[in-house]
Protein backbone atom coordinates (compact mmCIF):
# COMPACT_ATOMS: atom_id res chain seq x y z
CA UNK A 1 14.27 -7.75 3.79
CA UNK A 2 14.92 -7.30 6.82
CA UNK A 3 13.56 -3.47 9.04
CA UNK A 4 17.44 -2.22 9.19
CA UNK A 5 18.08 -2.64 5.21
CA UNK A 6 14.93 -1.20 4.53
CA UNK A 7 15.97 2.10 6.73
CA UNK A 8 19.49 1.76 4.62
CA UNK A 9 17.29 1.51 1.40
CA UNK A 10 15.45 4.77 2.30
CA UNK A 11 17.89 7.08 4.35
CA UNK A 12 17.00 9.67 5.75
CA UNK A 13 13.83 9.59 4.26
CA UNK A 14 12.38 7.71 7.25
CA UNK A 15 13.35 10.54 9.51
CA UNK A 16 10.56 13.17 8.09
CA UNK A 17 7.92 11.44 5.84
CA UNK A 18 7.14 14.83 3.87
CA UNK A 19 10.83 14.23 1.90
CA UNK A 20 9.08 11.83 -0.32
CA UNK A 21 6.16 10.90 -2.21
CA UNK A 22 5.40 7.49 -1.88
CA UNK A 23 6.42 4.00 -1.08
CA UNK A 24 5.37 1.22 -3.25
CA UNK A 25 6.06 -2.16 -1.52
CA UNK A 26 5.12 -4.96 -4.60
CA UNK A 27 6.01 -8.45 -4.82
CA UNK A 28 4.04 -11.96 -4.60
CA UNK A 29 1.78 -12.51 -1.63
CA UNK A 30 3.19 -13.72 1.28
CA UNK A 31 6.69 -12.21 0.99
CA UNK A 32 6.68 -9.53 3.77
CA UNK A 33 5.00 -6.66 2.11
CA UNK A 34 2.52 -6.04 4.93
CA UNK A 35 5.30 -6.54 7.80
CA UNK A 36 7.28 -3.82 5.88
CA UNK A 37 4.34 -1.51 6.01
CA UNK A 38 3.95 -2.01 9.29
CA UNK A 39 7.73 -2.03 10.30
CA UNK A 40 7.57 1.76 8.26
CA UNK A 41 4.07 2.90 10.64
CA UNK A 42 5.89 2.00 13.73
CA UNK A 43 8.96 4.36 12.92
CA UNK A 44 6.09 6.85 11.64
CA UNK A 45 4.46 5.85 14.94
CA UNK A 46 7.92 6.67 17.00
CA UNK A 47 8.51 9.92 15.08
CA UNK A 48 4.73 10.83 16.76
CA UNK A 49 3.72 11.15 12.76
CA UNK A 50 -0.41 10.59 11.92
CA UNK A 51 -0.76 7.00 10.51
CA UNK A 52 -3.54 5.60 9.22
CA UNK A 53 -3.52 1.87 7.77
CA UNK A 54 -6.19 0.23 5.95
CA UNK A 55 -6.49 -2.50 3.53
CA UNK A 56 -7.43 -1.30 -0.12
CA UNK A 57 -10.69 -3.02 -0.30
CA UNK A 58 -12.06 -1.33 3.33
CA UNK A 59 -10.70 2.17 2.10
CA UNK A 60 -12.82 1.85 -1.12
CA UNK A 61 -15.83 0.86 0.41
CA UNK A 62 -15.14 3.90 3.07
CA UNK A 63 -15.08 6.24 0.12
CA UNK A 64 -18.14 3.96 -1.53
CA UNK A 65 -19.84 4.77 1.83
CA UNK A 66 -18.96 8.43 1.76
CA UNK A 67 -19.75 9.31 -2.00
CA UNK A 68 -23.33 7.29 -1.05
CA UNK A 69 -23.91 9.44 2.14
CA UNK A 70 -22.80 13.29 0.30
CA UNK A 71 -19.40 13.20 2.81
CA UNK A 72 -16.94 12.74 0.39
CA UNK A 73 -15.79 15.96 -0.02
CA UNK A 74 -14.97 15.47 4.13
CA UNK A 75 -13.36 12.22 3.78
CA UNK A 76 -10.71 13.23 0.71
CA UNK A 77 -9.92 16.46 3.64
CA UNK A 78 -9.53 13.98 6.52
CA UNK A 79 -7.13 11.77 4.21
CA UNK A 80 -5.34 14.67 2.53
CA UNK A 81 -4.64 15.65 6.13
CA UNK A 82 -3.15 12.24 7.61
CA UNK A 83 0.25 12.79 7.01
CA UNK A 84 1.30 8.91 6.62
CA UNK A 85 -1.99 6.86 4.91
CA UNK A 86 -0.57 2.92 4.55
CA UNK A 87 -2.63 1.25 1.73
CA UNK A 88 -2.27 -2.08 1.81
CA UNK A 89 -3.28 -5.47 -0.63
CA UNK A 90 -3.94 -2.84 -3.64
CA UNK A 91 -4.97 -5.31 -6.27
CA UNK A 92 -5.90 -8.43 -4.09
CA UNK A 93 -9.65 -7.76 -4.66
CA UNK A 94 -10.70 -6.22 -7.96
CA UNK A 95 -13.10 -3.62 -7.59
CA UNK A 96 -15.34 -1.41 -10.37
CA UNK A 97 -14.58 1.29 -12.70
CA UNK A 98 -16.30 3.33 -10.10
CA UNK A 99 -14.33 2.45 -7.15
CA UNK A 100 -11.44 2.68 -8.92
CA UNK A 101 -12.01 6.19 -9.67
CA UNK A 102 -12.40 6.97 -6.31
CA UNK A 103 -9.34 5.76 -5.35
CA UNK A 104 -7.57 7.28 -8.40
CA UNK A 105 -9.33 11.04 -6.90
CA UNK A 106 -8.03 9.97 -3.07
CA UNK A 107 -4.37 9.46 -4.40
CA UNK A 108 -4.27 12.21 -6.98
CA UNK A 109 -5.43 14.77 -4.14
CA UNK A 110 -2.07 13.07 -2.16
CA UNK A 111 0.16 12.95 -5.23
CA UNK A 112 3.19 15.10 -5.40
CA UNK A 113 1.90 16.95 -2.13
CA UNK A 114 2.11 13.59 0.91
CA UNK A 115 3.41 10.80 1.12
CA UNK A 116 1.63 7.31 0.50
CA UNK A 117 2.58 3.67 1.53
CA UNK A 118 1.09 0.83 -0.70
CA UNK A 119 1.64 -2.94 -0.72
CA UNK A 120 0.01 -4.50 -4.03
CA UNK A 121 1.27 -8.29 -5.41
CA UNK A 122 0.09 -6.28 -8.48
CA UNK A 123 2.52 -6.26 -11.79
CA UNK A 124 0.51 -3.10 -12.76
CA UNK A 125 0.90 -3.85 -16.98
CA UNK A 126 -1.59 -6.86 -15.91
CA UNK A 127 -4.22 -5.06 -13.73
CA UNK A 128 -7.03 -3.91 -16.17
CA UNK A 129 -9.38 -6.46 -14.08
CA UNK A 130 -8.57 -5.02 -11.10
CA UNK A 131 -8.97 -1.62 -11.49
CA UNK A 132 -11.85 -1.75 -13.44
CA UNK A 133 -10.80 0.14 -16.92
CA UNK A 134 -8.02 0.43 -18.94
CA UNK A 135 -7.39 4.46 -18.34
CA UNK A 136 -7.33 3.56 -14.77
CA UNK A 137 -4.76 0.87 -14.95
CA UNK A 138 -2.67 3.35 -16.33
CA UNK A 139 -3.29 6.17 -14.30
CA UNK A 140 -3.29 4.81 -10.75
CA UNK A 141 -0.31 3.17 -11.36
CA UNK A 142 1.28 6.37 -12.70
CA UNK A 143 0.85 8.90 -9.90
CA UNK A 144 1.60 5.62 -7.56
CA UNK A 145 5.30 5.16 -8.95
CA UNK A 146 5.90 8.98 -10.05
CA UNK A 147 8.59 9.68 -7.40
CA UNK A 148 7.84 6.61 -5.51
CA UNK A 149 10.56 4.79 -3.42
CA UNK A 150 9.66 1.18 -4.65
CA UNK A 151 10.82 -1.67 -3.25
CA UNK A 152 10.51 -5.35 -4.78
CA UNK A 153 10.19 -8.61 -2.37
CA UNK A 154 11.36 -11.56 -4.99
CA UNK A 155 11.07 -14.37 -2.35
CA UNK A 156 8.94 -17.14 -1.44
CA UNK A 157 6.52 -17.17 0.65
CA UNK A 158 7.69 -17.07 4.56
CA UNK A 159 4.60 -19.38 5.54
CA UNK A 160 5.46 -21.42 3.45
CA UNK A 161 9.02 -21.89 4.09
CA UNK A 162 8.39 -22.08 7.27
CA UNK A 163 5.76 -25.02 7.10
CA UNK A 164 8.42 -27.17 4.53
CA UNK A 165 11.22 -26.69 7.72
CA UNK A 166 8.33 -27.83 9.77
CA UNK A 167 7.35 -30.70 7.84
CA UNK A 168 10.83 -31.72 6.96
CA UNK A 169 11.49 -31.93 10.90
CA UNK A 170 8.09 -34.02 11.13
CA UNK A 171 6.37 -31.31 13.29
CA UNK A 172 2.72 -30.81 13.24
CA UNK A 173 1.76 -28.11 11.34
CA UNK A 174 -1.80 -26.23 12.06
């Protein structure tokens, strides 16, 4: 999909990122998800809106870190005060009941009140061994998609088209 369709796909939305909840960019891996993300922080970016990105796994061991070190309570304010957080590869890495509870807090203090980007290759039915326990893999999913903009890639994966064109020109491919 390319940046234009996606700003067709969400309106205005794009133009003031408190009009929505969340975005929820899912699909297999390698089919754009993170490019999307990032295509949606640069217009944040442009707009001079806060943006913080981080990959799923490095914002749960941030929180990890902060429940461990009593500065939790100041982390959940500094995120509840970013007004664009990008989580991205939700579900690549499976991560405790624990963690996932974290998590679960960090969005729930964002849900309904901020909007949220996440990319997950996650077909959230089939994530009990991700997020640990089966009340989370309802519940994180829930407040993810409740008023979410959600948007589907269904294509294969660009690397690899690309190295089949490569290979079926006979260029090297590193």
């Amino acid at each position: 999909m390319r940046v234009s369709i996606l700003m067709g796909v969400l309106g205005n939305s794009i133009e003031d990122f408190r009009d929505f909840v969340a975005i929820v960019l899912v699909g297999p891996i390698r089919t754009g998800k993170a490019h999307l993300a990032i295509a949606l922080r640069i217009c944040a970016d442009r707009k001079r809106h806060g943006v913080v990105m981080r990959r799923a796994t490095d914002l749960v061991r941030e929180l990890v870190e902060a429940r461990d070190e009593s500065t939790h309570g100041r982390l959940h304010k500094h995120y509840r005060q970013v007004p664009l957080p990008i989580i991205d590869e939700l579900g690549l890495v499976p991560f405790g009941a624990q963690q996932g509870e974290l998590l679960l807090n960090l969005l729930a203090d964002r849900y309904q009140n901020a909007a949220t980007i996440v990319t997950s290759k996650l077909d959230f039915g089939e994530s009990t061994q991700v997020f640990g326990n089966e009340k989370l893999t309802v519940a994180l999913p829930d407040r993810l998609t409740h008023h979410a903009h959600i948007l589907t890639t269904r294509r294969e994966s660009f690397r690899m088209r690309a190295r089949l064109q490569a290979h079926k020109r006979g260029d090297a491919v590193g």
